[in-house]
N, C-alpha and C. Protein backbone atom coordinates (compact mmCIF):
# COMPACT_ATOMS: atom_id res chain seq x y z
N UNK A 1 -24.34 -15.91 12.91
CA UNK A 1 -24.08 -14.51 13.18
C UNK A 1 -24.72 -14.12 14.50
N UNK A 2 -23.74 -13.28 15.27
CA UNK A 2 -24.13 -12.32 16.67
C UNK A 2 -24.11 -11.27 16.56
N UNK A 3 -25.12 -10.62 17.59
CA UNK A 3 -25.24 -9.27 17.87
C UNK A 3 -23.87 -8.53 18.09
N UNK A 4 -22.96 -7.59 17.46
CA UNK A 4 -21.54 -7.28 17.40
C UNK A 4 -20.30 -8.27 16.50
N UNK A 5 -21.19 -8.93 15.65
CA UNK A 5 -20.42 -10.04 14.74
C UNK A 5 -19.51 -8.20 13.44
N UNK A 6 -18.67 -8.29 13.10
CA UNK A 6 -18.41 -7.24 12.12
C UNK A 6 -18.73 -8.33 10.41
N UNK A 7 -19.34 -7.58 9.36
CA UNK A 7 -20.12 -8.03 8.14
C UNK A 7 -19.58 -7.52 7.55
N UNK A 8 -19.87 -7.79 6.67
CA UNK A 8 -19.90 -6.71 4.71
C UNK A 8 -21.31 -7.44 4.51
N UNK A 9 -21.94 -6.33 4.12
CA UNK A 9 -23.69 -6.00 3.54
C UNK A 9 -23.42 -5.29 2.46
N UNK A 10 -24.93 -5.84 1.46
CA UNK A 10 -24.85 -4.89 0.93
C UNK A 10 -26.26 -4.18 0.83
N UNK A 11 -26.73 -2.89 0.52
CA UNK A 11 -27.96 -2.27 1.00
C UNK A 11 -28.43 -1.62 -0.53
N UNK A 12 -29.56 -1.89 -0.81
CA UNK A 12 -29.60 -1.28 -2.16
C UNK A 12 -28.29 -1.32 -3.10
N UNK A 13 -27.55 -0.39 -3.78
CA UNK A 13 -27.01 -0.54 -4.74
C UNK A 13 -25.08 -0.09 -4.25
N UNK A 14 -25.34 -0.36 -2.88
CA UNK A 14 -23.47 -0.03 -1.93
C UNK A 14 -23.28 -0.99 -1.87
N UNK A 15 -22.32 -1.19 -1.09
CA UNK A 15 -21.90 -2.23 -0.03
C UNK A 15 -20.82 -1.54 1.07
N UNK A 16 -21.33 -2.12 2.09
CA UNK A 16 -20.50 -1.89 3.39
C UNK A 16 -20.03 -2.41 4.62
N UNK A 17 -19.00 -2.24 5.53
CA UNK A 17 -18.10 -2.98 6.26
C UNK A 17 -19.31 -2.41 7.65
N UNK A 18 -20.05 -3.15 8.56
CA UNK A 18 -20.47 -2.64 9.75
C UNK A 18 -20.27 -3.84 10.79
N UNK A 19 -21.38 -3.54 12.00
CA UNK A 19 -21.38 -4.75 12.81
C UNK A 19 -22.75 -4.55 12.82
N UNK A 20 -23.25 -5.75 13.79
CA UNK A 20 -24.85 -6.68 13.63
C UNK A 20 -24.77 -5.85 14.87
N UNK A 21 -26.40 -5.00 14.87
CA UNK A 21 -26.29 -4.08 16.31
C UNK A 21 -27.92 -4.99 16.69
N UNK A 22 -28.57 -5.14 15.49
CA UNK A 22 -29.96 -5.93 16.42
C UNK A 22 -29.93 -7.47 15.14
N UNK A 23 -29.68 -8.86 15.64
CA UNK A 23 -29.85 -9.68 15.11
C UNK A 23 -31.70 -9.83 15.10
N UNK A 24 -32.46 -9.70 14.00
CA UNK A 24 -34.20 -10.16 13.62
C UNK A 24 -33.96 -11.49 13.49
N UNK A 25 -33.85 -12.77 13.68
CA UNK A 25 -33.90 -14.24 12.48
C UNK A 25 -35.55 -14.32 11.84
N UNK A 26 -36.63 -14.16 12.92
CA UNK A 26 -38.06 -14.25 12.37
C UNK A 26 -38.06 -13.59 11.28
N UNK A 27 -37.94 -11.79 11.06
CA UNK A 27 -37.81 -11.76 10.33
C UNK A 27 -36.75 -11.56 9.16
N UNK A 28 -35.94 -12.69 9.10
CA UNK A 28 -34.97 -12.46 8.45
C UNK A 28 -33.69 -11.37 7.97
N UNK A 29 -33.52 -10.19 9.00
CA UNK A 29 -32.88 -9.40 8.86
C UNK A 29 -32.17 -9.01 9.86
N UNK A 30 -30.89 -8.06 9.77
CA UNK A 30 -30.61 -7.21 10.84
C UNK A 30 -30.31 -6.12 10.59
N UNK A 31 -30.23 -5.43 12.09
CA UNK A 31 -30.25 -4.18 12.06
C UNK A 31 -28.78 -4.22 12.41
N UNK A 32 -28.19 -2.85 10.73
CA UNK A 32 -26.30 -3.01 10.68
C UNK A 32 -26.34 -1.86 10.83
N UNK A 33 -24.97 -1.63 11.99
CA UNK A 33 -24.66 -0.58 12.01
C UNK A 33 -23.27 -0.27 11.03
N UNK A 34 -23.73 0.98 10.39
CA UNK A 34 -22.17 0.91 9.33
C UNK A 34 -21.32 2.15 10.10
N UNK A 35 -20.12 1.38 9.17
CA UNK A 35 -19.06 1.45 9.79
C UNK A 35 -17.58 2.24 8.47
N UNK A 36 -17.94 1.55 7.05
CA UNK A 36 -17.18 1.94 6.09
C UNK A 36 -17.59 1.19 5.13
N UNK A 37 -17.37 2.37 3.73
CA UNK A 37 -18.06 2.21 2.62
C UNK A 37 -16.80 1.41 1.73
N UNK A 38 -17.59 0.36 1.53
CA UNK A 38 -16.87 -0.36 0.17
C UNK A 38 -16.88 -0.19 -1.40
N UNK A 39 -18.07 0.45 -1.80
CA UNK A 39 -18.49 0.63 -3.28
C UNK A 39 -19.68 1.36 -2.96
N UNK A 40 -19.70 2.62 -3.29
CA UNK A 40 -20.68 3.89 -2.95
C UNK A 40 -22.07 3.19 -4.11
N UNK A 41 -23.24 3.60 -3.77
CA UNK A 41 -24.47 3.00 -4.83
C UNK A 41 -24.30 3.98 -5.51
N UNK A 42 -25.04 3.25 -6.62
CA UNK A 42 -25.45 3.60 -7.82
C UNK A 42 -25.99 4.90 -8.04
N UNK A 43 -26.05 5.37 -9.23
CA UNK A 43 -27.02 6.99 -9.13
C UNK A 43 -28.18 6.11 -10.49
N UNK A 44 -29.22 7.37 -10.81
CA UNK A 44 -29.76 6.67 -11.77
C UNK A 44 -31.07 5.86 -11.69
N UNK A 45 -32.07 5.81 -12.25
CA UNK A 45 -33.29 5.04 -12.39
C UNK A 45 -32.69 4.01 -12.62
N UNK A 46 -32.85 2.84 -11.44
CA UNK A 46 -32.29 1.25 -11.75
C UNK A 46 -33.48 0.59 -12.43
N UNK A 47 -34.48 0.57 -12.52
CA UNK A 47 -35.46 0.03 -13.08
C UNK A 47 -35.45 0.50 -14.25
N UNK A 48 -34.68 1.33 -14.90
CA UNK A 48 -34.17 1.89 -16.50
C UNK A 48 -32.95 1.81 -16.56
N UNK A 49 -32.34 0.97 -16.75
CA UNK A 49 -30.71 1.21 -16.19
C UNK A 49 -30.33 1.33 -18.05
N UNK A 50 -29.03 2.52 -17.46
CA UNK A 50 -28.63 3.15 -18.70
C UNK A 50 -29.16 4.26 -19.40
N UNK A 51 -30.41 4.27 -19.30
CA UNK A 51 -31.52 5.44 -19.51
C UNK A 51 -31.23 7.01 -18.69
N UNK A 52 -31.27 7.93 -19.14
CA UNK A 52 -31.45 9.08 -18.82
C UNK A 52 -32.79 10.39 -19.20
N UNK A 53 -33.38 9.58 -19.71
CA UNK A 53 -34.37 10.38 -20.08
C UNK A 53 -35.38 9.36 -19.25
N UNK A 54 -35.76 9.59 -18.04
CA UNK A 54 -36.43 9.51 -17.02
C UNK A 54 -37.59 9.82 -16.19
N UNK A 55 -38.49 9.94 -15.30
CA UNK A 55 -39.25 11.00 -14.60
C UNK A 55 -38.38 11.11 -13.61
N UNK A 56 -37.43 10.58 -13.12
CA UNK A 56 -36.65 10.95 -11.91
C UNK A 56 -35.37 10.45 -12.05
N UNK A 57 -33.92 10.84 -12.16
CA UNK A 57 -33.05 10.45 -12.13
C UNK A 57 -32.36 10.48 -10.63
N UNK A 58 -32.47 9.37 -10.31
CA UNK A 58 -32.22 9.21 -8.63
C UNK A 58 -30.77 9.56 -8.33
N UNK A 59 -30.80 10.30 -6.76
CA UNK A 59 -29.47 10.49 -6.28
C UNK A 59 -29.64 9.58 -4.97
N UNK A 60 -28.61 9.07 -4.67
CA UNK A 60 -28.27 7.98 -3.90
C UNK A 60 -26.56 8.56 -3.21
N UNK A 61 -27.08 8.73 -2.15
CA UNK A 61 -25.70 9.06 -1.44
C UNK A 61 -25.49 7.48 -0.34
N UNK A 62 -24.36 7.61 0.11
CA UNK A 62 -23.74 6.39 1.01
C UNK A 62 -24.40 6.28 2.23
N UNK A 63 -24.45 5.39 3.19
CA UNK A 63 -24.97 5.49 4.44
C UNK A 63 -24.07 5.94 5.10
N UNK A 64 -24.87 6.89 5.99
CA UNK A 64 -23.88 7.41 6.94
C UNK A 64 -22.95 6.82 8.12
N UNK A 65 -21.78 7.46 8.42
CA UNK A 65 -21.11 6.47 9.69
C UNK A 65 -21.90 6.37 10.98
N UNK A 66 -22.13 5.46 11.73
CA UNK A 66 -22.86 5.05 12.69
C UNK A 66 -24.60 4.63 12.52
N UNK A 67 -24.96 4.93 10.88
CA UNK A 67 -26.24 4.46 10.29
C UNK A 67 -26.49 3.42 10.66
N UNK A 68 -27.95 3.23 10.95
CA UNK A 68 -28.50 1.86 10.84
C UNK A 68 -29.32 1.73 10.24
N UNK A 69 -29.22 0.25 9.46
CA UNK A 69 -29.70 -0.21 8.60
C UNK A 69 -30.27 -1.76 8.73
N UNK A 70 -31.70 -1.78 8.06
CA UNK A 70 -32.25 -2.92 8.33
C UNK A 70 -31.85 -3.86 6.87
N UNK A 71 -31.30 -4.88 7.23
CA UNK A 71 -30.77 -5.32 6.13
C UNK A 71 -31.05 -6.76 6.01
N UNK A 72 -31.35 -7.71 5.01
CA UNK A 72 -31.82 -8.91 4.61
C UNK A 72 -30.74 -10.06 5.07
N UNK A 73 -30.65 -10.95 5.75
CA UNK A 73 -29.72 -11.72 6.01
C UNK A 73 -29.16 -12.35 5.02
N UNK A 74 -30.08 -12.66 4.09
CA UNK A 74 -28.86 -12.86 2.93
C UNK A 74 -28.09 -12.07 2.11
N UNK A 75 -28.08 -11.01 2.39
CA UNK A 75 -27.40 -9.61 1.96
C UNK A 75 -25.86 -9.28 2.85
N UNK A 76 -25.94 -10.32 3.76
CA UNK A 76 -24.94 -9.92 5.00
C UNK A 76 -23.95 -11.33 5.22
N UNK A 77 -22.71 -10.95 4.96
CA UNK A 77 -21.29 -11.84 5.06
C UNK A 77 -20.53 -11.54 6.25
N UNK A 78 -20.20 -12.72 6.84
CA UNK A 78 -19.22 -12.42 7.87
C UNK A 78 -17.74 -11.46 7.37
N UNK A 79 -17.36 -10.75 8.42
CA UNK A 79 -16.21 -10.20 7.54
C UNK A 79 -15.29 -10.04 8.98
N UNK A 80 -14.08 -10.73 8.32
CA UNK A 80 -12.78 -10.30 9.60
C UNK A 80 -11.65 -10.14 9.42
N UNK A 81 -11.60 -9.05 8.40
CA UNK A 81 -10.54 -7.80 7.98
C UNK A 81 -10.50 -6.38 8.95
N UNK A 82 -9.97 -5.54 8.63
CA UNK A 82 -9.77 -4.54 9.14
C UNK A 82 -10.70 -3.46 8.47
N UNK A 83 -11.39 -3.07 9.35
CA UNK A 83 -12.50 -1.38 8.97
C UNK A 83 -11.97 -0.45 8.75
N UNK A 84 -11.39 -0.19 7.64
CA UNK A 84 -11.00 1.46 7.61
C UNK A 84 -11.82 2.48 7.97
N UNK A 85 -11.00 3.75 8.47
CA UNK A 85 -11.64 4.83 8.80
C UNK A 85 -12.86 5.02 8.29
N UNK A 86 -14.29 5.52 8.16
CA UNK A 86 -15.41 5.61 7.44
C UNK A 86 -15.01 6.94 6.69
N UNK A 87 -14.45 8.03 6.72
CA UNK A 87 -14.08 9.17 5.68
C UNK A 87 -13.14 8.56 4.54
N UNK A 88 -12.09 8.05 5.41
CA UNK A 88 -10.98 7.10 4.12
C UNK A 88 -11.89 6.67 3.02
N UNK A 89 -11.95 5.66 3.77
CA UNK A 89 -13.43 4.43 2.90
C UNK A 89 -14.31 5.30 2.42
N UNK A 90 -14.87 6.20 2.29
CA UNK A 90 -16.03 7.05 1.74
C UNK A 90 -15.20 7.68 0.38
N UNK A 91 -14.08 8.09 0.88
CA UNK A 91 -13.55 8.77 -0.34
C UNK A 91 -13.22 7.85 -1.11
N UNK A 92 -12.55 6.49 -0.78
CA UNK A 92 -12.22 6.19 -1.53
C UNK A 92 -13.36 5.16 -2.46
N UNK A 93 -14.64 4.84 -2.16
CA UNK A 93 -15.42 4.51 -2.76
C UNK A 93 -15.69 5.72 -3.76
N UNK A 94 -15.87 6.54 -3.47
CA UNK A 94 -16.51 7.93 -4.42
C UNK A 94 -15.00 7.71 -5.15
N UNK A 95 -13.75 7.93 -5.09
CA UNK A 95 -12.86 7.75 -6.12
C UNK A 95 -13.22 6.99 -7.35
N UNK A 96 -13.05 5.65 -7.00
CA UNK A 96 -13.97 4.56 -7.32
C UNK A 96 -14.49 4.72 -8.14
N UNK A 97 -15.68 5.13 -8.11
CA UNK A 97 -17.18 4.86 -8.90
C UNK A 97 -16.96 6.44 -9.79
N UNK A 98 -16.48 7.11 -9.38
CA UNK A 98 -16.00 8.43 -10.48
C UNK A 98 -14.78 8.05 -11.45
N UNK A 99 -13.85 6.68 -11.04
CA UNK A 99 -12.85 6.18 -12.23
C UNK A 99 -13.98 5.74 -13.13
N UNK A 100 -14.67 4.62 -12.88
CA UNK A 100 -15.64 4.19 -13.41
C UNK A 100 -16.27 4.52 -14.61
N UNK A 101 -17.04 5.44 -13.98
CA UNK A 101 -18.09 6.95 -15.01
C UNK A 101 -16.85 7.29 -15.84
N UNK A 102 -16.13 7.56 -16.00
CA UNK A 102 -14.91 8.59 -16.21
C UNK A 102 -14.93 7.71 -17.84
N UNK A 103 -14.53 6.59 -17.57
CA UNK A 103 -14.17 5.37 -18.52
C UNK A 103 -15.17 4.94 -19.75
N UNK A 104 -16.57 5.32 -19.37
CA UNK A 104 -17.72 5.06 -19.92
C UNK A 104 -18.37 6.35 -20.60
N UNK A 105 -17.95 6.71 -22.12
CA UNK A 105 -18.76 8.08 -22.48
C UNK A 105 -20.58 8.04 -22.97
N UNK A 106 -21.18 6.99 -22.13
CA UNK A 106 -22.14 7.29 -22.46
C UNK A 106 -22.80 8.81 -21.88
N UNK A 107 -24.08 9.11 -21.92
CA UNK A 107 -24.93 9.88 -21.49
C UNK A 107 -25.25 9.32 -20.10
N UNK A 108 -25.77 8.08 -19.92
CA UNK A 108 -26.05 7.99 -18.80
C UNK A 108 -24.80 8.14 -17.65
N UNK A 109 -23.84 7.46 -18.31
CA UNK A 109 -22.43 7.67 -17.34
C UNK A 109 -21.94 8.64 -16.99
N UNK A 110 -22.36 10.07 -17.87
CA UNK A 110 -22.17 11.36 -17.73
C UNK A 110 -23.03 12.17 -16.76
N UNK A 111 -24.54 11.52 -16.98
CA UNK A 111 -25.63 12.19 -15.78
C UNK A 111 -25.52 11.42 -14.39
N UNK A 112 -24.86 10.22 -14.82
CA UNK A 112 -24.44 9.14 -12.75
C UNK A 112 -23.49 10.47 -12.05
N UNK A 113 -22.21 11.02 -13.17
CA UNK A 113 -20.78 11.54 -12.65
C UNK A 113 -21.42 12.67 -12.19
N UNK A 114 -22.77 13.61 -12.95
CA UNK A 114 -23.38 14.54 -12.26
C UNK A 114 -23.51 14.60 -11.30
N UNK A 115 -24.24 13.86 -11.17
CA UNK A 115 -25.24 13.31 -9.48
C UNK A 115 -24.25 13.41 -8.57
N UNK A 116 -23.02 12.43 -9.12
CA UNK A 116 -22.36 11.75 -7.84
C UNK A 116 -21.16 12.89 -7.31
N UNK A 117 -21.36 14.22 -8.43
CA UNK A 117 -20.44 15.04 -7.95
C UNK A 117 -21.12 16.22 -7.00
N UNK A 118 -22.67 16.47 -7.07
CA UNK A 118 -23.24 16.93 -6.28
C UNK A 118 -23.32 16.16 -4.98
N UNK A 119 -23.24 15.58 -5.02
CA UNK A 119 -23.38 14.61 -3.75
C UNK A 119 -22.09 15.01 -3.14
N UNK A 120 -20.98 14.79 -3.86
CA UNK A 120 -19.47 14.92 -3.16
C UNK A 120 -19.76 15.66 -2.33
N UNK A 121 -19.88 16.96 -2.83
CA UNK A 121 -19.84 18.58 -2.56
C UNK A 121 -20.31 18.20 -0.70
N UNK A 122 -21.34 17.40 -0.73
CA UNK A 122 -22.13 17.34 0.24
C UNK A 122 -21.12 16.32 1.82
N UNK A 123 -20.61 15.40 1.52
CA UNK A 123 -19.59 14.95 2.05
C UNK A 123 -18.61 15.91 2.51
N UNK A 124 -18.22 14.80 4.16
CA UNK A 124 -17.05 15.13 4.54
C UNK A 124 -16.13 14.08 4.71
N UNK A 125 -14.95 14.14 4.14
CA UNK A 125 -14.03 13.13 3.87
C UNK A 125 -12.62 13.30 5.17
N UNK A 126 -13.02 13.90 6.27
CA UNK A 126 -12.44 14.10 7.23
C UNK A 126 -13.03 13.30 8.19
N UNK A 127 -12.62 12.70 9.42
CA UNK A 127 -12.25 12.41 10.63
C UNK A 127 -12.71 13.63 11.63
């Protein structure tokens, strides 16, 4: 991998389409710039997963377009497909992960669809 190589990473509990803006090898990482969301993260205490009765039920929004992110090299795949728009790709990850929840009547699947609909609100799915 090169500095401007285009990837799929994944960062905590997303994954996303960017390019390599600072290759680290010492320390094993790079710095990705994103570009478009593949699978929006998780909501939710992951260290309780499924649990809703919590001290903190985490909100986790997407990285933003042009974000950078320091990311683990083994977390990072060459990728040489086409980048969709980052609003496209944003929505359509949040589609996504709200079919998901939708499908699952637990409690916890009901407090993720919470989260992840406050979050929407917060998004712009425009260009």
């Amino acid at each position: 991998m090169n500095e401007g190589d285009l990837v799929k990473c994944t960062y905590k509990t997303g994954t996303y389409l960017g390019e390599i803006f600072n290759l680290r090898p010492d320390s094993k990482t790079a710095v990705v710039k994103i570009l478009a969301v593949v699978k929006h993260p998780l909501q939710g205490d992951l260290h309780n997963p499924g649990k809703t009765d919590v001290p903190l039920f985490h909100e986790r929004r997407a990285l933003s377009y042009t974000e950078k992110a320091n990311i683990p090299l083994s977390h990072i795949k060459p990728y040489s497909g086409t980048i969709p728009p980052y609003p496209e790709s944003l929505a359509e990850a949040v589609s996504e992960y709200e079919e998901k929840l939708k499908k699952d009547d637990s409690a916890f699947s009901a407090a993720s669809y919470k989260t992840l609909a406050q979050i929407k609100e917060s998004y712009t799915f425009q260009s």
